[in-house]
N, C-alpha and C. Protein backbone atom coordinates (compact mmCIF):
# COMPACT_ATOMS: atom_id res chain seq x y z
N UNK A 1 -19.42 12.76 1.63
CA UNK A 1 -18.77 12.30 0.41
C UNK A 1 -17.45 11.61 0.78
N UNK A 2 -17.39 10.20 0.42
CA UNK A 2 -15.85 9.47 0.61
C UNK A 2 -14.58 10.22 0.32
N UNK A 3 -14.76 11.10 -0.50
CA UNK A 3 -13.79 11.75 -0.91
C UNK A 3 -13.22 12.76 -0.58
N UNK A 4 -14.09 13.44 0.59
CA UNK A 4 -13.94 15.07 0.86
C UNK A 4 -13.38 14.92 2.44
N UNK A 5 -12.23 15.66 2.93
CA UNK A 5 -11.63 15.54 4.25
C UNK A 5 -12.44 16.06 5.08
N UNK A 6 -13.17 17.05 4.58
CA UNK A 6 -14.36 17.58 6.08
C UNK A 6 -15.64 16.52 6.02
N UNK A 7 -15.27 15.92 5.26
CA UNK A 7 -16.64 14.82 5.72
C UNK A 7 -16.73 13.73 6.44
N UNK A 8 -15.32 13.74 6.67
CA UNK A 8 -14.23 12.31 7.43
C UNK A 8 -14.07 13.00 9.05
N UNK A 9 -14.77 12.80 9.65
CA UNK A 9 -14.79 13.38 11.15
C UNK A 9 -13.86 12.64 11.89
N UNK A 10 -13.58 11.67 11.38
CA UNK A 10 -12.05 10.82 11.91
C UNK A 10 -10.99 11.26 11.16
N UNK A 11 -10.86 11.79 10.22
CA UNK A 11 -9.47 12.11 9.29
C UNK A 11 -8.79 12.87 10.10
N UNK A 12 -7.65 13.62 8.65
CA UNK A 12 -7.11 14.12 9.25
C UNK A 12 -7.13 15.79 9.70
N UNK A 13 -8.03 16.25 8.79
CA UNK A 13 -8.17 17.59 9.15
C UNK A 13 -9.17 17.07 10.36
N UNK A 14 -9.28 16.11 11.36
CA UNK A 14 -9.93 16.24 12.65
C UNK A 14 -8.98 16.31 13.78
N UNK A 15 -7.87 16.44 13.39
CA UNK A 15 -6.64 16.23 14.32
C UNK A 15 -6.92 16.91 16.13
N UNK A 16 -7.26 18.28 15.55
CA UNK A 16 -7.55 19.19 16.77
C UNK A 16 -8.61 19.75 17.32
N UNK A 17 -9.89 18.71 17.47
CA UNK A 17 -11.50 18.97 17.60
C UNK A 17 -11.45 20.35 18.72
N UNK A 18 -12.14 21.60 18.62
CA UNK A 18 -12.58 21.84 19.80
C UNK A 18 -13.99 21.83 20.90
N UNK A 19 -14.70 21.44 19.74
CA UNK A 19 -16.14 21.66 20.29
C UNK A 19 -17.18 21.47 18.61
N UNK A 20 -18.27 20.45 19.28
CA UNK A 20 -19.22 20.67 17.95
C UNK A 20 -20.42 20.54 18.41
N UNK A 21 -21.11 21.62 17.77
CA UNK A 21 -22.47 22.39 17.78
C UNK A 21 -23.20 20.80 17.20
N UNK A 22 -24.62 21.51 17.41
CA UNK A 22 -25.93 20.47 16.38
C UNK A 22 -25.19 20.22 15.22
N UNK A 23 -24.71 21.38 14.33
CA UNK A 23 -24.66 21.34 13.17
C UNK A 23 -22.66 21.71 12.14
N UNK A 24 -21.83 22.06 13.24
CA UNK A 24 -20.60 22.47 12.84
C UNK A 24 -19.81 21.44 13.86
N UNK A 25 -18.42 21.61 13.16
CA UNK A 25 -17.65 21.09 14.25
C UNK A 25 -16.19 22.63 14.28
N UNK A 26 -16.01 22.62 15.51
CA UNK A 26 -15.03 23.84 15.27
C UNK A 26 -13.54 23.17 15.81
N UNK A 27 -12.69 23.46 14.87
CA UNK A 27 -11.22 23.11 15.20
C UNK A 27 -9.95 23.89 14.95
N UNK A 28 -8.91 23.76 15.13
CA UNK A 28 -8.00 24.09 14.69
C UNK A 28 -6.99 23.92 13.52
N UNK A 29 -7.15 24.72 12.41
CA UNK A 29 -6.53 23.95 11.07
C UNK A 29 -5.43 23.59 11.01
N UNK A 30 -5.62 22.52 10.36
CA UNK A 30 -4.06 21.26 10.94
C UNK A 30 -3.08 21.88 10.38
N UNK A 31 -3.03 22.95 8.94
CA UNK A 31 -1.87 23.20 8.58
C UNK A 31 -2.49 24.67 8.92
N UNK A 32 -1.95 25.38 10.08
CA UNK A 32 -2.29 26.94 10.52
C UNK A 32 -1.77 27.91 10.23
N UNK A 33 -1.84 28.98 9.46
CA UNK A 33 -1.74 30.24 9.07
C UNK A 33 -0.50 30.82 9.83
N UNK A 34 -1.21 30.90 11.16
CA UNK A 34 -0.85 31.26 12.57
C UNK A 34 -1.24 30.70 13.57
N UNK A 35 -0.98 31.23 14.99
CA UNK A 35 -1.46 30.43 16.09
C UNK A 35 -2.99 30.54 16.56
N UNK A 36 -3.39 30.17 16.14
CA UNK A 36 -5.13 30.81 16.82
C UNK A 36 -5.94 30.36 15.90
N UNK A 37 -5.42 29.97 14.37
CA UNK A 37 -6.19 29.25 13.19
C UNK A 37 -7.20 28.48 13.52
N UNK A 38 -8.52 28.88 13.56
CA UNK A 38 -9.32 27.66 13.34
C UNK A 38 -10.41 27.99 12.19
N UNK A 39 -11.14 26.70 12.43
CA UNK A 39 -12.26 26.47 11.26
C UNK A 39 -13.51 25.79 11.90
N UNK A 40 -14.62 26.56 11.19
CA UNK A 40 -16.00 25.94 11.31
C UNK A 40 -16.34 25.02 10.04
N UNK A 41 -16.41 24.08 10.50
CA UNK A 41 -17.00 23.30 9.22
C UNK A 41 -18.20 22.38 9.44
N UNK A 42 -19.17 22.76 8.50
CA UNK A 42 -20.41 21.90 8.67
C UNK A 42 -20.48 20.56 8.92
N UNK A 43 -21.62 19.67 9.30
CA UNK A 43 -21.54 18.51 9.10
C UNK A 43 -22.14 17.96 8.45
N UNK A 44 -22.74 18.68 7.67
CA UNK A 44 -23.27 18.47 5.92
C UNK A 44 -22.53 19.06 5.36
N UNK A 45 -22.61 17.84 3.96
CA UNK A 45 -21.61 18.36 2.53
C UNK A 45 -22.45 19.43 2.00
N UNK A 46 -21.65 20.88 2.38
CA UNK A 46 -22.35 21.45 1.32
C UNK A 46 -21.41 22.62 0.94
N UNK A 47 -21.09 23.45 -0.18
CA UNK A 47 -20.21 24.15 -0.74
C UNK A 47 -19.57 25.29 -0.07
N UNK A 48 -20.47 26.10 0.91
CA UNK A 48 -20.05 27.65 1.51
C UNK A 48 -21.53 27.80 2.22
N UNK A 49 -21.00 28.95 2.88
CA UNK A 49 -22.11 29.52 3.76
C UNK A 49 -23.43 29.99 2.87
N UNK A 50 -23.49 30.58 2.13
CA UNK A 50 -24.16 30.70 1.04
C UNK A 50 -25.27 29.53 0.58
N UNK A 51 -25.44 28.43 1.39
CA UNK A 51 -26.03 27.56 1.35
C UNK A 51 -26.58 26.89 2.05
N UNK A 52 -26.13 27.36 3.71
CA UNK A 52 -26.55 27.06 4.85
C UNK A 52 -28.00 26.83 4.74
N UNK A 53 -28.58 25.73 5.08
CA UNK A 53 -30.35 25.92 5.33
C UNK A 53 -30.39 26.93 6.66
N UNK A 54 -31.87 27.20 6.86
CA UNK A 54 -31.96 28.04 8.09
C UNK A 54 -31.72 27.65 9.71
N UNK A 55 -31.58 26.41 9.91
CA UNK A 55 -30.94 25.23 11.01
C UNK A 55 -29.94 25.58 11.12
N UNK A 56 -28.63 25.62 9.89
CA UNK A 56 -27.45 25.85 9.79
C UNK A 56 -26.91 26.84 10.19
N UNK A 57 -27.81 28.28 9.67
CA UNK A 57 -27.86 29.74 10.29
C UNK A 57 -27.95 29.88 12.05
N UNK A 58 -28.76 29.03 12.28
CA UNK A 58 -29.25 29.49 13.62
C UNK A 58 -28.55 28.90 14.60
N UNK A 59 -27.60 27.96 14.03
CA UNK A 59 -26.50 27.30 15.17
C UNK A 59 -25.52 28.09 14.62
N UNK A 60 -24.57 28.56 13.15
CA UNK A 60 -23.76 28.66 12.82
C UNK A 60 -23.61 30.20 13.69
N UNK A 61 -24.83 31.28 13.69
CA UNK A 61 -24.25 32.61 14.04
C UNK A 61 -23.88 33.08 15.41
N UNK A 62 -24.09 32.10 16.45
CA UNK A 62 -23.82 32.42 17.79
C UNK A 62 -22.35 31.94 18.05
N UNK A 63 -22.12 30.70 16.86
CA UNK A 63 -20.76 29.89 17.40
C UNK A 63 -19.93 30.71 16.50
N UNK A 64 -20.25 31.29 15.52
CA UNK A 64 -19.07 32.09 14.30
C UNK A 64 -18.35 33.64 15.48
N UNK A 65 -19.95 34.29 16.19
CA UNK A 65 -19.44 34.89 17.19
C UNK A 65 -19.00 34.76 18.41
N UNK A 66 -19.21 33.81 18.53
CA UNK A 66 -18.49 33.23 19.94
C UNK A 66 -16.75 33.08 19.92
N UNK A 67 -16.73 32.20 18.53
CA UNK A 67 -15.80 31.63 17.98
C UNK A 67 -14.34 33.17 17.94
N UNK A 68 -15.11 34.05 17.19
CA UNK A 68 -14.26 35.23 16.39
C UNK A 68 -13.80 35.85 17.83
N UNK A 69 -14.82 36.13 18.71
CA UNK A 69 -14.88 36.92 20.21
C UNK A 69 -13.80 36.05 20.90
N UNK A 70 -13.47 35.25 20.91
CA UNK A 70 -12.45 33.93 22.01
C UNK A 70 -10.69 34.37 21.38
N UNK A 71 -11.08 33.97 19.99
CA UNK A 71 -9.89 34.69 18.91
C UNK A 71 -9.58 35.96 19.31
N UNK A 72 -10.23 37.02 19.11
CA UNK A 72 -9.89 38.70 19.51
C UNK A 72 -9.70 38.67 21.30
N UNK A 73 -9.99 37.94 21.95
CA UNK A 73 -9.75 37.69 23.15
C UNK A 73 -8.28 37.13 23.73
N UNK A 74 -8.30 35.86 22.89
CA UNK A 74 -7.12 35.46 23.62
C UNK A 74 -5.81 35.70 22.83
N UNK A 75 -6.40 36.37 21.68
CA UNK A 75 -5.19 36.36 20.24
C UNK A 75 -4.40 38.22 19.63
N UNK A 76 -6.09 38.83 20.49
CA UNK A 76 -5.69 40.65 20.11
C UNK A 76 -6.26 41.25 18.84
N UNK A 77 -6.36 39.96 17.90
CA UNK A 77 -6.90 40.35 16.87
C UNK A 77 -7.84 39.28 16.28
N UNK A 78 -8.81 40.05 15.56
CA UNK A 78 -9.39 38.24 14.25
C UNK A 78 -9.44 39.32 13.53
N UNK A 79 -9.73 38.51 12.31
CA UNK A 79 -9.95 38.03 11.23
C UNK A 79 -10.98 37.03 10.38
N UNK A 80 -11.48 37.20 9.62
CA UNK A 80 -12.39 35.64 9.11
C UNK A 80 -12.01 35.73 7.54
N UNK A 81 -12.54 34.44 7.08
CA UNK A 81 -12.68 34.40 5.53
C UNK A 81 -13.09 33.09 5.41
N UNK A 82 -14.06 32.84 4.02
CA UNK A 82 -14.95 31.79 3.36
C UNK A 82 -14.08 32.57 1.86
N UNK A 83 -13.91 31.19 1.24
CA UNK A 83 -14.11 31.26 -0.28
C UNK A 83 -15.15 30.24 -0.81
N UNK A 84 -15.96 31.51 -1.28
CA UNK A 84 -17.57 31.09 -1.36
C UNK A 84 -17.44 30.22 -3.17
N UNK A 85 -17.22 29.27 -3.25
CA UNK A 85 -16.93 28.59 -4.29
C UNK A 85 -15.88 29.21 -5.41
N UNK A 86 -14.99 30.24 -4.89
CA UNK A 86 -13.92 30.99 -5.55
C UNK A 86 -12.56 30.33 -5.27
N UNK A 87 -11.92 29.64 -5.79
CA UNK A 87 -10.34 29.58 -5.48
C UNK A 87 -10.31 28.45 -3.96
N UNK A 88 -11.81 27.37 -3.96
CA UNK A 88 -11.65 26.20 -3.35
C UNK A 88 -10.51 25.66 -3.69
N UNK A 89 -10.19 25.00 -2.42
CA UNK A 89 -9.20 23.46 -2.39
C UNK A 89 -9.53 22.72 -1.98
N UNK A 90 -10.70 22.74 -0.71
CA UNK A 90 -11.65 21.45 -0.14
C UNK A 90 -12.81 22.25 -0.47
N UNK A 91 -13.55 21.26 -1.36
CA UNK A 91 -14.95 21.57 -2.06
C UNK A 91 -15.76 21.68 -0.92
N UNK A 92 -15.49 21.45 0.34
CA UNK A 92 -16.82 21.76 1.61
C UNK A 92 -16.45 22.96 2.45
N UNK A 93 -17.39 23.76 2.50
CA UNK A 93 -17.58 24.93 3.64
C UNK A 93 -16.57 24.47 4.50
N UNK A 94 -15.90 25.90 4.88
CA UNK A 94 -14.80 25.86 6.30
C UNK A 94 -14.74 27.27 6.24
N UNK A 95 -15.37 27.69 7.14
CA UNK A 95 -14.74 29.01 7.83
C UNK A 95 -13.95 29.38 8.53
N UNK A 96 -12.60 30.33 8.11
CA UNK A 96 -11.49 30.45 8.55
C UNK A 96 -11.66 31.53 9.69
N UNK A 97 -10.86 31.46 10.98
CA UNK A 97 -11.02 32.61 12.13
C UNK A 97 -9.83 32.30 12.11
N UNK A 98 -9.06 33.57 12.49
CA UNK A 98 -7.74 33.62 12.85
C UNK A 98 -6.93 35.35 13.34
N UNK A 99 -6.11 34.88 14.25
CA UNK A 99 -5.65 36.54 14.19
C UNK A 99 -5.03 37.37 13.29
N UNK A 100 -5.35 38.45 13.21
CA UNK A 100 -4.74 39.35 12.02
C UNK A 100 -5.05 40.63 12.25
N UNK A 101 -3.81 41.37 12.98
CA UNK A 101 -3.57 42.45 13.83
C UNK A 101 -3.27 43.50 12.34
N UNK A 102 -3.60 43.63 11.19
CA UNK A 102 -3.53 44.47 10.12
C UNK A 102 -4.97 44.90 9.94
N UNK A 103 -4.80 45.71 8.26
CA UNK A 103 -5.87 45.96 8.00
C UNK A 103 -5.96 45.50 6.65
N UNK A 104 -7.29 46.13 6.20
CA UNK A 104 -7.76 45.00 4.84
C UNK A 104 -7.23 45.15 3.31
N UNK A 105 -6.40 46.93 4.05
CA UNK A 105 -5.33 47.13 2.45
C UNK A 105 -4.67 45.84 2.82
N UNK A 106 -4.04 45.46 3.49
CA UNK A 106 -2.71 44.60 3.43
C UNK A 106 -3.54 43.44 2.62
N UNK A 107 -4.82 43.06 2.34
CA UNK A 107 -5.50 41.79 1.97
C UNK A 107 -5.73 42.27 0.71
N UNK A 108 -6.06 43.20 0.48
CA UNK A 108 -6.88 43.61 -0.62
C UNK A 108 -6.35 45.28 -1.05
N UNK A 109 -5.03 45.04 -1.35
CA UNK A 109 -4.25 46.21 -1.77
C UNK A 109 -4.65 47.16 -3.22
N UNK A 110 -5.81 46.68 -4.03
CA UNK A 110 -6.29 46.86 -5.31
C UNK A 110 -7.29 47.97 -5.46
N UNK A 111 -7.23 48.48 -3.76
CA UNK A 111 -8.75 49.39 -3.43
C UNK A 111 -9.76 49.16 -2.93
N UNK A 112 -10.82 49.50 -2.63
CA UNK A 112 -12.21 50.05 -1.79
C UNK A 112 -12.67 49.83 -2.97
N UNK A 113 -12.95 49.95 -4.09
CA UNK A 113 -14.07 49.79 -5.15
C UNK A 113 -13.68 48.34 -5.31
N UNK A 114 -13.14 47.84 -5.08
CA UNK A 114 -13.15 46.22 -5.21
C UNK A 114 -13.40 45.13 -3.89
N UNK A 115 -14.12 46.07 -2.92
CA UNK A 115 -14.93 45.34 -1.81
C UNK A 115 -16.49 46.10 -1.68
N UNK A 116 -17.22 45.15 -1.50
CA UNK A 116 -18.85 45.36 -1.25
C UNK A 116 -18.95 45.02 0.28
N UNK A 117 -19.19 46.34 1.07
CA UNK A 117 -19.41 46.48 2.58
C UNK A 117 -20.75 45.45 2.92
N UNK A 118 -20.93 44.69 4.04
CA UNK A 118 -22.03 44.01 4.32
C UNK A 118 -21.44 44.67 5.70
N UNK A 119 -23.65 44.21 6.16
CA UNK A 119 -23.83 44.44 7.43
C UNK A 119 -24.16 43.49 8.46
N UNK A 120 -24.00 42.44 8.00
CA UNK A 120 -23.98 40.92 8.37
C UNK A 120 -23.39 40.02 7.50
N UNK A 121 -23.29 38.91 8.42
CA UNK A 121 -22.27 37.42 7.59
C UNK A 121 -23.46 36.28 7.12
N UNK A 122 -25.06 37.04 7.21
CA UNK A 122 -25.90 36.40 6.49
C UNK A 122 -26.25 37.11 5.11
N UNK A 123 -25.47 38.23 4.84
CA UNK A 123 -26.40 38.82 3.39
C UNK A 123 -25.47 37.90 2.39
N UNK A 124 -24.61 36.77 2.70
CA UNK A 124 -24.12 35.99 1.95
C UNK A 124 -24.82 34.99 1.41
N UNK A 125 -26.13 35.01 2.12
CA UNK A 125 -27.18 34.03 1.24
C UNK A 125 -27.63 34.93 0.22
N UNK A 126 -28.07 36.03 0.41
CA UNK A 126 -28.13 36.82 -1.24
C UNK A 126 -27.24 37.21 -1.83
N UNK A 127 -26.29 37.06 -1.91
CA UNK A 127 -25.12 37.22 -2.53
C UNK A 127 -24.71 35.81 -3.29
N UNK A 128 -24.97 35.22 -2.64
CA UNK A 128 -24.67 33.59 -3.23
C UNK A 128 -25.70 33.13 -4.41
N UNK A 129 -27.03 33.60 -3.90
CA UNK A 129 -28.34 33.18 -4.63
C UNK A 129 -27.89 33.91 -5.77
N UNK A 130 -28.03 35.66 -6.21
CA UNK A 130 -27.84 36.27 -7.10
C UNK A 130 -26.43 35.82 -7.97
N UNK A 131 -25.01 35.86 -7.59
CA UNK A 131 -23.99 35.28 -8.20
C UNK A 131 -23.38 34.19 -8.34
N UNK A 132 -23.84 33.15 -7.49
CA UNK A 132 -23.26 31.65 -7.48
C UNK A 132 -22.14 31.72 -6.70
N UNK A 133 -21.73 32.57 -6.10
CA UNK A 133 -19.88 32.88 -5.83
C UNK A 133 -19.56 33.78 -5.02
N UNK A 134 -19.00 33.88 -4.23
CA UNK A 134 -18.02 35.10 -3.50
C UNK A 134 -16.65 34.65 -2.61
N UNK A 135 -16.59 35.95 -2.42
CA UNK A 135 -14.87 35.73 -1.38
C UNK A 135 -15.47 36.53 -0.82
N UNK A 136 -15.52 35.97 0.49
CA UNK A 136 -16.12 36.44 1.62
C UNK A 136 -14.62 36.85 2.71
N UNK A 137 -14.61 38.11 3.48
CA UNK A 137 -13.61 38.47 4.67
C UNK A 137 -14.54 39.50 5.63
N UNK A 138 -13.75 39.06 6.33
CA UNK A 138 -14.26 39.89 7.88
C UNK A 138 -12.55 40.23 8.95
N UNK A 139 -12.63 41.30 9.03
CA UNK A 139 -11.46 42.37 9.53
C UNK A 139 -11.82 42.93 10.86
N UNK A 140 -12.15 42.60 12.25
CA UNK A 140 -12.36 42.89 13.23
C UNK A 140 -13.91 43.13 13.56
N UNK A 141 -14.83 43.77 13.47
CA UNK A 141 -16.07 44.36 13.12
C UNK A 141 -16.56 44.30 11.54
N UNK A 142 -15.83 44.92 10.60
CA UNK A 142 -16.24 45.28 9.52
C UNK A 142 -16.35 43.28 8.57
N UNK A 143 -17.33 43.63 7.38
CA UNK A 143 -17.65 42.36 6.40
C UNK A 143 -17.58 42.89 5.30
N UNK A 144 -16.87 42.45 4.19
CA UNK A 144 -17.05 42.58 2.55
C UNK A 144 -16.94 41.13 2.42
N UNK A 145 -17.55 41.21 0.86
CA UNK A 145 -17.40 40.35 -0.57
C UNK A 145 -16.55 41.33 -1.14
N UNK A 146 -15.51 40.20 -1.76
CA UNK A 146 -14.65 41.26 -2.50
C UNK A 146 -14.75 40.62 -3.96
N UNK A 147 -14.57 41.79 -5.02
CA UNK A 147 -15.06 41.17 -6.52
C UNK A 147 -13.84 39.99 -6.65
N UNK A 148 -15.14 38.82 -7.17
CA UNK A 148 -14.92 37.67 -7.88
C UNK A 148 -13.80 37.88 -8.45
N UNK A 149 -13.36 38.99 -9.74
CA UNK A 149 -12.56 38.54 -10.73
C UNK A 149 -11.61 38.82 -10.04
N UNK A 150 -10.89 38.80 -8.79
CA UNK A 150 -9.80 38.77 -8.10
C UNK A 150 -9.79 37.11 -7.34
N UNK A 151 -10.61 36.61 -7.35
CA UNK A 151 -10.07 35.02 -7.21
C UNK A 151 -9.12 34.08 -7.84
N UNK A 152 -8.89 33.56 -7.44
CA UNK A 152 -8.00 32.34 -7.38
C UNK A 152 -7.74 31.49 -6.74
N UNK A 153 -7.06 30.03 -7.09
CA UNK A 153 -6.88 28.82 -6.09
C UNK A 153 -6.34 29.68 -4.51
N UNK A 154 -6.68 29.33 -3.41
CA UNK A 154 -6.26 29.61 -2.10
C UNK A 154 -5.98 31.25 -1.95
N UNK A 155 -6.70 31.62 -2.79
CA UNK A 155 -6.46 33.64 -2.65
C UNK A 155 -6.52 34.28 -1.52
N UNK A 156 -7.32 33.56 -0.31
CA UNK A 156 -7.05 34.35 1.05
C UNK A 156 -5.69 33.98 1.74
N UNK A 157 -5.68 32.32 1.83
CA UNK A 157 -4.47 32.12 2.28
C UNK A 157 -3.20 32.64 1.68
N UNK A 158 -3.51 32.61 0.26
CA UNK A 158 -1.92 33.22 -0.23
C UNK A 158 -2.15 34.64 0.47
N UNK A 159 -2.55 35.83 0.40
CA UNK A 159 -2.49 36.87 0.77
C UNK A 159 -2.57 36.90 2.43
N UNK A 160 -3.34 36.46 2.98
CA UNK A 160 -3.16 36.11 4.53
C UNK A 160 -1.77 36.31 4.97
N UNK A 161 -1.52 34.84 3.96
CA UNK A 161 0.07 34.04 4.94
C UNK A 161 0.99 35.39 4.08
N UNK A 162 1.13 35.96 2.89
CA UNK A 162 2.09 37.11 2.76
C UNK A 162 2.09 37.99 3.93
N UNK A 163 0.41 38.77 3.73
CA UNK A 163 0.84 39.95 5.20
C UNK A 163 1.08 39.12 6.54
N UNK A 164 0.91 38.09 6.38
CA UNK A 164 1.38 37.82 8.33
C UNK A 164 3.04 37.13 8.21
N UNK A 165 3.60 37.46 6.76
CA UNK A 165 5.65 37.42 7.08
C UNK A 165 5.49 35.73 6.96
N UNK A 166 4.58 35.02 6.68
CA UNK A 166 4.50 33.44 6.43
C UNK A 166 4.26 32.92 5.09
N UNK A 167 4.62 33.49 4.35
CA UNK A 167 3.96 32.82 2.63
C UNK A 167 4.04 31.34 2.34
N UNK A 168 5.68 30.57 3.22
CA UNK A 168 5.39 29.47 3.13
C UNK A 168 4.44 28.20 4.02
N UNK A 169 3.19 28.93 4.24
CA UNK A 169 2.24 28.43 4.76
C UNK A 169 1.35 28.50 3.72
N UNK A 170 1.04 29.10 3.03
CA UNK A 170 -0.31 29.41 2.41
C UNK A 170 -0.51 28.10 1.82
N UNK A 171 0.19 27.26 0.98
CA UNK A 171 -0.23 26.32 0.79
C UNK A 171 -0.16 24.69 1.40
N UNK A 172 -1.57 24.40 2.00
CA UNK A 172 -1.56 23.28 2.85
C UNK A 172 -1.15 22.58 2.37
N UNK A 173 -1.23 22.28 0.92
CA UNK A 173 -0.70 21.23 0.52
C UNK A 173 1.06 20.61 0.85
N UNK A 174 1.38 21.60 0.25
CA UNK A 174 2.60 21.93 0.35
C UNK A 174 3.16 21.57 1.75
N UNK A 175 2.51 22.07 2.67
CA UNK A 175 3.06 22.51 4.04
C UNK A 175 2.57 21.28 4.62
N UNK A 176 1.78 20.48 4.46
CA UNK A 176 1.23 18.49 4.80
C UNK A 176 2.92 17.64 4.52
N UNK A 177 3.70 18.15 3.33
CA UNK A 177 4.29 17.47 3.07
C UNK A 177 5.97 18.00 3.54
N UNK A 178 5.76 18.73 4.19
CA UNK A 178 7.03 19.54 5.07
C UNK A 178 6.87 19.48 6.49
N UNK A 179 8.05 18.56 6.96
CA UNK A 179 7.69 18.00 8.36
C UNK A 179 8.12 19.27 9.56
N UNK A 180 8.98 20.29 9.06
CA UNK A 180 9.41 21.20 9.86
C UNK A 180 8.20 22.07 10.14
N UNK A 181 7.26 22.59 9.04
CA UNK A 181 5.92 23.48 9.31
C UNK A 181 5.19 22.52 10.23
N UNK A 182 4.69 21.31 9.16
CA UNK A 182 3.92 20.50 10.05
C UNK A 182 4.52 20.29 11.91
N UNK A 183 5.68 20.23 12.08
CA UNK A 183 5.77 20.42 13.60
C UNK A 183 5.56 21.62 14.56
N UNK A 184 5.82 22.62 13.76
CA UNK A 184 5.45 24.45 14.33
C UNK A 184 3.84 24.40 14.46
N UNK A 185 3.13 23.83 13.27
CA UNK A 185 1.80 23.87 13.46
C UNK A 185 1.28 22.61 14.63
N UNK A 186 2.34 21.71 14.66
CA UNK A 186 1.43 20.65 15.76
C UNK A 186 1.35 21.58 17.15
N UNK A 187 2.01 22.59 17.33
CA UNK A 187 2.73 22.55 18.47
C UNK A 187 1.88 24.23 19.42
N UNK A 188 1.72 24.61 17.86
CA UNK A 188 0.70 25.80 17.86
C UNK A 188 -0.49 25.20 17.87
N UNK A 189 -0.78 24.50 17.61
CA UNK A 189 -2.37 24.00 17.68
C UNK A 189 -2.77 22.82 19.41
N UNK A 190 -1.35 22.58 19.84
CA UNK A 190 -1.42 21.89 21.10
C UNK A 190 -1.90 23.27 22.08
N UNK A 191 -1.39 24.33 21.82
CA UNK A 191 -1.37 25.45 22.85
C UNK A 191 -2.50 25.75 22.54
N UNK A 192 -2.98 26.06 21.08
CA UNK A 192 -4.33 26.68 20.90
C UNK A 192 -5.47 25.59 21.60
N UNK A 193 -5.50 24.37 21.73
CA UNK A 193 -6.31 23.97 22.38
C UNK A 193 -6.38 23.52 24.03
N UNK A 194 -5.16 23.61 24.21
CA UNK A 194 -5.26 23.76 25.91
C UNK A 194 -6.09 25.44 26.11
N UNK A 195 -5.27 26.01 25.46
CA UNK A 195 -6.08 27.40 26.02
C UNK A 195 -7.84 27.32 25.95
N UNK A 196 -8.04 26.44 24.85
CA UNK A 196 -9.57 26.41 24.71
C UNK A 196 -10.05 25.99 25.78
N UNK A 197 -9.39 24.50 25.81
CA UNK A 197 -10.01 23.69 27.14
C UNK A 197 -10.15 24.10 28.68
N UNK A 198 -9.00 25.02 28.62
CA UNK A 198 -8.93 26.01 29.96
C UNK A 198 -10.33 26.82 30.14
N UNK A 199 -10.26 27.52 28.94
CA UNK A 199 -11.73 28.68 29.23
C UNK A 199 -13.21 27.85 28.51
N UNK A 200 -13.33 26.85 28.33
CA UNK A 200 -14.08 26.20 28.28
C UNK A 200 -15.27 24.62 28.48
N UNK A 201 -13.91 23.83 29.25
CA UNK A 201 -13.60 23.27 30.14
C UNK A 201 -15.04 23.18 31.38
């Protein structure tokens, strides 16, 4: 779609390529959370994981773990999150990996009855089919959907960037148009990809 930045493989969310599968391209998000931020994003337009054809699955789950394993490796901690058509800002799939040495109160301070435990990052195709929707997170090992009626525009990043002492990150927008973040993030994302290129290289 002309209109959508993950569909523009030259734009600018392509700033920091690290590697792309058959079917994803994996990078580093231009405006980063933290240091270790990256994203899987398809190379079909399509809304969330929740939609993946079975092609998409079968490249996406070796590189999502490869991906998360490199993160907890070179970073101490991950983290993941999809907003499964909840509180979008780019209407195309991007899966967020990043470190996050907490736990999932700090994300989701509202309780345990307001997350649904999964035992994989595929029962999001039935989850998607049955509700149209989720907020998808992943906390070291463990996966929930956490209830819908806690969405909103950028709801992981706002809560993310609070517990990681960064709130004025959460919004990219915002932070595209602030040249002081935008240079912390060029500079974090130069390191995050030498380190890639080192162990992958």
């Amino acid at each position: 779609m002309a209109d959508c930045p993950h569909c523009n493989s030259t734009g600018w969310a392509f700033r920091y390529v690290l590697f792309k599968s058959r079917c994803f391209t994996v990078l580093c998000d231009v405006h980063p959370l933290v240091e270790g931020h990256l994203l899987i994003i398809p190379k079909r337009h399509t809304s969330c994981a929740g939609e993946y054809t079975k092609e998409e699955w079968n490249d996406f789950l070796p590189l999502y773990e490869r991906m998360s394993n490199w993160v907890l490796q070179k970073f101490g901690s991950v983290a993941t999150f999809e907003h499964g058509k909840i509180g979008q800002t780019v209407f195309h799939s991007h899966i967020h990996i990043l470190p996050f040495p907490q736990k999932i109160e700090q994300i989701i301070p509202e309780g345990k009855e307001k997350l649904l435990p999964l035992n994989t990052v595929e029962e999001l195709v039935d989850v998607f089919q049955q509700d149209g929707q989720y907020l998808y997170v992943s906390i070291g090992q463990e996966k929930w959907t956490v209830d819908p009626s806690l969405g909103g525009p950028r709801f992981f990043r706002d809560r993310f960037a609070s517990s990681l002492g960064c709130p004025e990150r959460a919004d990219w927008k915002a932070t595209a148009q602030n040249p002081q973040l935008m240079a912390i993030g060029n500079e974090e994302n130069g390191r995050c990809q030498r380190l890639f290129e080192e162990d992958f290289s």
